[in-house]
Protein backbone atom coordinates (compact mmCIF):
# COMPACT_ATOMS: atom_id res chain seq x y z
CA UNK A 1 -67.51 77.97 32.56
CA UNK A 2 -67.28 74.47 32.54
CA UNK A 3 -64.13 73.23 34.16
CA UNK A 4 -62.12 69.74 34.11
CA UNK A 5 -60.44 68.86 37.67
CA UNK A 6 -58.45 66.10 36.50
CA UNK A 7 -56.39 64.97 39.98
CA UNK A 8 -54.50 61.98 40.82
CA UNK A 9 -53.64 60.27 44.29
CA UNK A 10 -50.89 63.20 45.42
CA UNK A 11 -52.78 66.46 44.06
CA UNK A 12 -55.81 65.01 45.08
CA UNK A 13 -59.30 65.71 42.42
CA UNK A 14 -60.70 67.34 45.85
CA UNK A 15 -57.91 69.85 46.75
CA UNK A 16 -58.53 71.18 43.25
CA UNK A 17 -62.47 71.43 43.22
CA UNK A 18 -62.44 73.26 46.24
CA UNK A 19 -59.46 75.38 45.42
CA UNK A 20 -61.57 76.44 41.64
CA UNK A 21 -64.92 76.55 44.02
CA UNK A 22 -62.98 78.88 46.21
CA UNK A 23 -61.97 80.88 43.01
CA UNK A 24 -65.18 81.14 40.47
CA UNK A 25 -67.99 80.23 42.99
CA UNK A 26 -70.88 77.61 42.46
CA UNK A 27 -72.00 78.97 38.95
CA UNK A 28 -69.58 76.60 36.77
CA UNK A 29 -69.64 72.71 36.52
CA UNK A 30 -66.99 71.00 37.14
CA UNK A 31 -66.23 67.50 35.75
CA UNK A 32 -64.25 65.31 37.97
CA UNK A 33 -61.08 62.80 36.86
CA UNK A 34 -58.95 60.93 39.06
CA UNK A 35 -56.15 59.78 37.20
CA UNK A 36 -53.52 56.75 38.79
CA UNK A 37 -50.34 58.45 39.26
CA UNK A 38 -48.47 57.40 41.63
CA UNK A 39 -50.99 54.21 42.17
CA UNK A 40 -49.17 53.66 38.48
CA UNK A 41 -46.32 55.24 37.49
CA UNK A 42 -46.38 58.09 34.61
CA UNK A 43 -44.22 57.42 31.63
CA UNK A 44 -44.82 58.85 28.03
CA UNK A 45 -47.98 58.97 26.06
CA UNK A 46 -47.78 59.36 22.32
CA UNK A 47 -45.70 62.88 22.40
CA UNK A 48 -46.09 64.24 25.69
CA UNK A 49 -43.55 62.75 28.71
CA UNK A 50 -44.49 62.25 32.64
CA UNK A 51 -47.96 61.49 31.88
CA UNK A 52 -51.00 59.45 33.66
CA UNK A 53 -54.00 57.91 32.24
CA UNK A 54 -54.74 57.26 28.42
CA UNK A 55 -55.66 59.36 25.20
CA UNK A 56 -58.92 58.07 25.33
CA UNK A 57 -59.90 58.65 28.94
CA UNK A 58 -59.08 62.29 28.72
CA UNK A 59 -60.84 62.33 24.91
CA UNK A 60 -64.10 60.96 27.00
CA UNK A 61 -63.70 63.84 29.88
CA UNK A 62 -62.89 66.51 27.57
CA UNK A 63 -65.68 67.11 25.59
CA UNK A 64 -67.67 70.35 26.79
CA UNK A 65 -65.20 71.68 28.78
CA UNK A 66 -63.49 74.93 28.59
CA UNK A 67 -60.88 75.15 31.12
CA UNK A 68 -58.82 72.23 32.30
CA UNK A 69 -57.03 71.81 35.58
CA UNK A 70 -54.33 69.15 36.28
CA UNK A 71 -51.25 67.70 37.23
CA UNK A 72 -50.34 64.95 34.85
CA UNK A 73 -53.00 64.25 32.42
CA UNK A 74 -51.84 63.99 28.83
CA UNK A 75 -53.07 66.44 26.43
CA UNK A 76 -51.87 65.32 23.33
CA UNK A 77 -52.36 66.47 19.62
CA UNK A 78 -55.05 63.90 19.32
CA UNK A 79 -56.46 65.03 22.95
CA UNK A 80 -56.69 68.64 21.97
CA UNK A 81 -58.37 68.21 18.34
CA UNK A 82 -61.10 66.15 20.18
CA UNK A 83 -61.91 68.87 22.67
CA UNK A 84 -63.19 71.80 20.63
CA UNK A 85 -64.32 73.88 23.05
CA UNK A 86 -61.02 73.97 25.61
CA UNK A 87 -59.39 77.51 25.62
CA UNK A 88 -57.43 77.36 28.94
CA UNK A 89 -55.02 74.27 30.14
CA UNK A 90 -53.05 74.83 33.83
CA UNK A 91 -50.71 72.10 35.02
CA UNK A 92 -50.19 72.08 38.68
CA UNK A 93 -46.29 71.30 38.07
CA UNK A 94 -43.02 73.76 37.07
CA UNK A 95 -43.30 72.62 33.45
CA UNK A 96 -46.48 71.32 31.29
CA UNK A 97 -44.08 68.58 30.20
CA UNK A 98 -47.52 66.03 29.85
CA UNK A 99 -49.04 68.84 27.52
CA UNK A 100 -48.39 69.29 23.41
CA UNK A 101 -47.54 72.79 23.70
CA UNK A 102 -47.24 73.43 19.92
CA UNK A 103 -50.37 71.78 19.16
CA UNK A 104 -52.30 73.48 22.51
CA UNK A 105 -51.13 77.06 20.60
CA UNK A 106 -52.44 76.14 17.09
CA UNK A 107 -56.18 75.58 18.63
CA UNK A 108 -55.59 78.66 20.65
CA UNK A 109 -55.35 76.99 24.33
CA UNK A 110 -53.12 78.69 26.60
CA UNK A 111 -51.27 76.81 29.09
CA UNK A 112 -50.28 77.90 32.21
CA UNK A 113 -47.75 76.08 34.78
CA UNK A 114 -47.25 76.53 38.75
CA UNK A 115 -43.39 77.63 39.14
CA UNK A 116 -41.99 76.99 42.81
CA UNK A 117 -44.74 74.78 43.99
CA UNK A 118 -42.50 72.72 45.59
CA UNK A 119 -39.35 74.73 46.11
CA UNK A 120 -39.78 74.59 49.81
CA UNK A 121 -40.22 71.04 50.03
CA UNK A 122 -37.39 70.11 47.61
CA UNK A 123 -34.89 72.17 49.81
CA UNK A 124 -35.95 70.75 52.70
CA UNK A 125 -35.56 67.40 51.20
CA UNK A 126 -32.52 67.73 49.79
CA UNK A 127 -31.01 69.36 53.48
CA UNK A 128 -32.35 65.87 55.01
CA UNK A 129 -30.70 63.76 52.02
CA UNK A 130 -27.58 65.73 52.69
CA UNK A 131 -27.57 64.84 56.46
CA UNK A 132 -28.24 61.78 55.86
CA UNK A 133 -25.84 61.15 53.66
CA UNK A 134 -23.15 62.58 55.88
CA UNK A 135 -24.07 60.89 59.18
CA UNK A 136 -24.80 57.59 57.39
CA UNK A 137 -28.38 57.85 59.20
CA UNK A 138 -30.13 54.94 56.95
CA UNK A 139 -26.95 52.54 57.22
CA UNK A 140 -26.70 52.69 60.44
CA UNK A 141 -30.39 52.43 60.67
CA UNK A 142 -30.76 49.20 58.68
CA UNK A 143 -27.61 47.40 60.92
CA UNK A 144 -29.70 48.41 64.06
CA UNK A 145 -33.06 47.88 63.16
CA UNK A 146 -32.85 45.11 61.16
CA UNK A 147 -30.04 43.06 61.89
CA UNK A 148 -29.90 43.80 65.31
CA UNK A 149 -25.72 45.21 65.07
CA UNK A 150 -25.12 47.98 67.21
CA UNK A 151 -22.68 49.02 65.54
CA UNK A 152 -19.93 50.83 67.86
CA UNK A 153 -17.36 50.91 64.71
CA UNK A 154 -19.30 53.67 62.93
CA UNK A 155 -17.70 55.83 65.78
CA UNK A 156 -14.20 55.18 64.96
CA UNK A 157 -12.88 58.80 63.32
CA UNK A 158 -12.58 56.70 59.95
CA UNK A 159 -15.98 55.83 59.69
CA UNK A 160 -17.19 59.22 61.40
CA UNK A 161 -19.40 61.79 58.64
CA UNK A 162 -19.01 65.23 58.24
CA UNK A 163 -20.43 68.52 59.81
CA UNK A 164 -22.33 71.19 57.52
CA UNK A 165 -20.52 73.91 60.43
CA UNK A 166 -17.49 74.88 58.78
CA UNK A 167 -17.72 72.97 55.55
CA UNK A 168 -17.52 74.46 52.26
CA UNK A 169 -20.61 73.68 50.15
CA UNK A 170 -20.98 74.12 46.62
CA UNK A 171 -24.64 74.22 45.18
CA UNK A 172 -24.55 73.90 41.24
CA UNK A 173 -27.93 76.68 40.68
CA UNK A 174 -29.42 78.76 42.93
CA UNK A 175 -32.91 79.60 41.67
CA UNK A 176 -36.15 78.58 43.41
CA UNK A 177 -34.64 75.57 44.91
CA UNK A 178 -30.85 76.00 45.32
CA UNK A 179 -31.34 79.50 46.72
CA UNK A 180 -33.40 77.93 49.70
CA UNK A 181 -30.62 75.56 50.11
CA UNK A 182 -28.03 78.30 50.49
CA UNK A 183 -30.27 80.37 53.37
CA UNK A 184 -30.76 76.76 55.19
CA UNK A 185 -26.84 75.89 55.22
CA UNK A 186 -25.61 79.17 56.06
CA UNK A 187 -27.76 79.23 58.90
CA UNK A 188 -26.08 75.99 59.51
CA UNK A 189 -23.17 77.38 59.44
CA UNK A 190 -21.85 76.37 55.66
CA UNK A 191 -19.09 78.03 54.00
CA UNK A 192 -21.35 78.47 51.10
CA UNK A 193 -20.17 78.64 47.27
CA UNK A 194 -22.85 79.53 44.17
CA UNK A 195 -21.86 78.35 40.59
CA UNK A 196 -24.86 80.22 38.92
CA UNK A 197 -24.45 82.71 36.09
CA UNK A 198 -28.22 83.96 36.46
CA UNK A 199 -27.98 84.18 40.73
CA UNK A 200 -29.39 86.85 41.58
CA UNK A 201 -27.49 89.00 44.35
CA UNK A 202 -29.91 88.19 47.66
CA UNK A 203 -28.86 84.37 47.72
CA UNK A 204 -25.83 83.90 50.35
CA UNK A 205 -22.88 82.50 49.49
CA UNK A 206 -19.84 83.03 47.49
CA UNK A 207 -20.24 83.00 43.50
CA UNK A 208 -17.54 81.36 41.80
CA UNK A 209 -16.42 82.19 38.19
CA UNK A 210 -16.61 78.34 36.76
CA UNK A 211 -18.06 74.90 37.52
CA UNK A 212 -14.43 73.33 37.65
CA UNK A 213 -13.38 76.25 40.81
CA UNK A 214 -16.70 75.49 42.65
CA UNK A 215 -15.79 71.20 42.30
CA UNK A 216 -12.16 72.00 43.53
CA UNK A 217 -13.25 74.02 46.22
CA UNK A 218 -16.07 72.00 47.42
CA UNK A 219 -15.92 68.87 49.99
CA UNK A 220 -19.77 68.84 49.58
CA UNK A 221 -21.56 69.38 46.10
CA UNK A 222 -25.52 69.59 45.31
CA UNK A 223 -27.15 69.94 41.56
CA UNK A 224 -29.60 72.18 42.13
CA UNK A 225 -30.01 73.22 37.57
CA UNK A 226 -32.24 72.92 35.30
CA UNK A 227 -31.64 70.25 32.29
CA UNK A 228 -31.00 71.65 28.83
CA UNK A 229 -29.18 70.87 26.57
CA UNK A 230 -25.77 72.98 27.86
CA UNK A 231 -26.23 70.98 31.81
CA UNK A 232 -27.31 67.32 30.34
CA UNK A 233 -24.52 65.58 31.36
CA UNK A 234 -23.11 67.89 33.48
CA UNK A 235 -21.34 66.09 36.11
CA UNK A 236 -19.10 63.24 34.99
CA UNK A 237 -16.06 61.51 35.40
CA UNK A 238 -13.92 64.18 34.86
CA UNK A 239 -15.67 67.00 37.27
CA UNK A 240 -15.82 64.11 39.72
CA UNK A 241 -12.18 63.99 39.73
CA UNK A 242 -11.91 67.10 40.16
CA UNK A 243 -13.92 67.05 44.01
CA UNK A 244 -11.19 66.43 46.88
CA UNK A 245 -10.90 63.08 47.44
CA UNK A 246 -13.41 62.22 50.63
CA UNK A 247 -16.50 64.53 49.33
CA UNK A 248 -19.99 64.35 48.81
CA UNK A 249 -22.22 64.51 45.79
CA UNK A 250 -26.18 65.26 46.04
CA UNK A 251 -28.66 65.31 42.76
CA UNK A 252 -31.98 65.85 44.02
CA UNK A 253 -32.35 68.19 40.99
CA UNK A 254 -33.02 65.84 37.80
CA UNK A 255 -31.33 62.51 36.72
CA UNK A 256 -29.79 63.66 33.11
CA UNK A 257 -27.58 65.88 34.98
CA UNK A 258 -25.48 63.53 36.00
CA UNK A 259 -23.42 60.66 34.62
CA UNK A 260 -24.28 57.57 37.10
CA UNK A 261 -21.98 55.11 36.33
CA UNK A 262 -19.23 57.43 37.17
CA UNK A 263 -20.93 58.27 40.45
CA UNK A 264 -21.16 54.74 41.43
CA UNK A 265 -17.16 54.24 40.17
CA UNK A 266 -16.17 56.62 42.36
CA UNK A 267 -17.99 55.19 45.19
CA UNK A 268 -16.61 52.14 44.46
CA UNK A 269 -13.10 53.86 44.18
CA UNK A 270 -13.13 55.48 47.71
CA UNK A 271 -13.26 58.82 45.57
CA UNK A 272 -16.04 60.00 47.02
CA UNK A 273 -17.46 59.72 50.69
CA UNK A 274 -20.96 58.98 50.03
CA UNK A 275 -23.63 60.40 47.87
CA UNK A 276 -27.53 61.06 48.39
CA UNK A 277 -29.96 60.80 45.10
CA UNK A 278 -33.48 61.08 44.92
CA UNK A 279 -33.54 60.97 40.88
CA UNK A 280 -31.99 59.14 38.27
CA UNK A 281 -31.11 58.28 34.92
CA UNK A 282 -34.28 55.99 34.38
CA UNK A 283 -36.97 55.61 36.65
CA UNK A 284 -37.15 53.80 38.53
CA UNK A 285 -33.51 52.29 37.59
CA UNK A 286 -33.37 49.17 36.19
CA UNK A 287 -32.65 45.47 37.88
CA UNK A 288 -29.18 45.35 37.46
CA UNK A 289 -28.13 48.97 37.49
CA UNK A 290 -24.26 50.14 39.86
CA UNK A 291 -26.72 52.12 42.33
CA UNK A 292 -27.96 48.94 43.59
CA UNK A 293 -24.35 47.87 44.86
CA UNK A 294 -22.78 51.21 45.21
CA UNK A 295 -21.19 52.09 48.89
CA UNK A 296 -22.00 54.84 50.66
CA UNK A 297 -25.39 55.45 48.61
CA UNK A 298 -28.42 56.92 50.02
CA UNK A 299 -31.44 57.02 47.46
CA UNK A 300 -34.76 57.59 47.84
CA UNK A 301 -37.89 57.49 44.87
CA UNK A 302 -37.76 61.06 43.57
CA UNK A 303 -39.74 62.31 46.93
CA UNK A 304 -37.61 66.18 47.24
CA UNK A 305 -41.24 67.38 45.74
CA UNK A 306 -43.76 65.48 47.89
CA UNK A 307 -45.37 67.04 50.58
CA UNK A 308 -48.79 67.42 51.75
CA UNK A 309 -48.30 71.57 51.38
CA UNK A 310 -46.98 71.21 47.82
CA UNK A 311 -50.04 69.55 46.92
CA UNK A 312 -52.16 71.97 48.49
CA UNK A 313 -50.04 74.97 46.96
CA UNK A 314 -50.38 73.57 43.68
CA UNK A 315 -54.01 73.61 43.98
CA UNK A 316 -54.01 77.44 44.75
CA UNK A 317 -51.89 78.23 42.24
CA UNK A 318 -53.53 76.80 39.45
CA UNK A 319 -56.72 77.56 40.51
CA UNK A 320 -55.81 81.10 40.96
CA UNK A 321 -54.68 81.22 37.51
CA UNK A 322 -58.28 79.81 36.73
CA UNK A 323 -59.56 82.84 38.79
CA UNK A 324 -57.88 85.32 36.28
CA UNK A 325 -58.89 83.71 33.34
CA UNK A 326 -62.38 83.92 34.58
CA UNK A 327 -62.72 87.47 35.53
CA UNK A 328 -60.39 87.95 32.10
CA UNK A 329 -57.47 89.65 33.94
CA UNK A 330 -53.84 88.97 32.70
CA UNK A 331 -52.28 84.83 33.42
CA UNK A 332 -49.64 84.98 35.77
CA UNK A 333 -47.57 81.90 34.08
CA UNK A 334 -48.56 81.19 31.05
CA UNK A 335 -46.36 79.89 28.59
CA UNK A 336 -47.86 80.55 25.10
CA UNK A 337 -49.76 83.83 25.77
């Protein structure tokens, strides 16, 4: 075969080489393409969204090859009809959101995905965010470290966080992701809740019936769904209402989930306690956008997925997948078999 490794600067074009050498041996050439993300940020190119590098650097690296490996480069309509001899596409991500699915299937390309590559690491994250967001760790950071306040009135009890012990949780999904997050805040010591119609039964925690019982029950809530076109929009002013007054909101899931301006309103408000985010609306947001002078706001740059290990996994998964196409046994994930 003769393989594309098109990296970038997080899954590095030398974890996958050696991950496909591992796989198919020294017999098939692989062409090497290190793309810009997150040197530049990804954004949309012609159809395909989250996408690094141009239409006509991947037309120049395509030609020849048979199988491509990747994370974000853009395989496009036009990208696709100039690489005739491409049969196999994996993306080292949990969608192929940079690839033209439709047009991939009408040339007979299969494309193939890495589900749960960074499940681990987004729970993880978003248990930090959380704590973070409840023990005001950055603010009280930034008046220490930087402006030199010691700050003895964050220990009055009005200005004192929460505990996870004892606290009743509600995590909004509970696949990949939000089922991690229930395991790690029961063993906290959470009174978990699960609003989650397709749970499955090994994920602690109480399910709930509705979204509008798990928001009334909850003094802590954390988006852990998918977007489509039933949860775009999911959380707005009127579920935030519903929360006790004092809680916590965390979206460390995707931005369209969640209507921001009524976030920061209820910030503003007193509404809610605090809230951690690690994605948003548009990103990054724009100069000028409420989360910028919200209270109580911890954000970081859409990080829940970045770890060294999640680039390494993603690697070995899509090389594995390469693996099986080679030796012509079923895909594992492939979305247009």
């Amino acid at each position: 075969m003769t393989l594309l490794a098109a990296g970038d600067h997080f899954v590095r074009t030398d974890l996958l080489v050696g991950a496909l050498r591992a796989e198919v041996g020294t017999g098939s050439a692989i062409r090497e393409l290190t793309l810009p993300w997150p040197v530049e940020p990804f954004g949309r190119v012609a159809e395909v969204d989250e996408a690094s590098g141009t239409e006509d650097t991947m037309i120049d690296a395509v030609g020849g090859i048979e199988v491509a490996v990747t994370q974000m480069a853009p395989f496009t309509r036009k990208v696709l009809e100039n690489a005739p001899d491409l049969r196999l596409v994996v993306v080292s991500r949990g969608g192929p959101v940079n690839v033209n699915v439709e047009a991939a299937t009408e040339r007979g390309v299969r494309v193939c995905y890495a589900p749960g590559r960074n499940a681990t690491a987004t729970a993880e994250f978003t248990v930090g965010i959380l704590l973070a967001t409840l023990r005001r760790i950055p603010e009280t950071h930034a008046a220490l470290a930087l402006r030199g306040e010691w700050g003895g009135d964050y220990y009055s009890y009005e200005n004192c966080g929460l505990e996870i012990e004892g606290t009743t949780v509600g995590l909004v999904g509970a696949g990949a992701v939000g089922g991690r997050v229930a395991r790690i805040l029961a063993a906290f010591g959470a009174e978990v809740l699960i609003f989650d119609p397709y749970a499955k039964g090994d994920v602690p925690g109480e399910p709930v019936g509705s979204l509008e019982e798990l928001l009334r029950r909850s003094r802590i809530v954390s988006l852990h769904a998918r977007v489509t076109p039933e949860t775009r929009g999911l959380i707005g002013a009127r579920e935030i209402a519903l929360m006790p007054a004092g809680s916590v909101l965390i979206n460390v899931a995707r931005g369209p989930l969640l209507d921001y301006d009524a976030l920061c309103a209820a910030l503003a408000s007193g509404h809610l306690m605090g809230a951690g985010l690690d994605t948003f609306a548009e990103e990054p947001p724009p100069p000028g956008s409420p989360v910028f002078t919200a209270p109580n706001l911890v954000m970081t740059p859409h990080l829940g997925g970045a770890s060294r290990a999640v680039a390494e996994k993603a690697a070995r998964i899509v090389a594995a997948e390469v693996g099986r196409f080679h030796r012509g046994e079923p895909l594992a994930h492939c979305l247009n078999p």
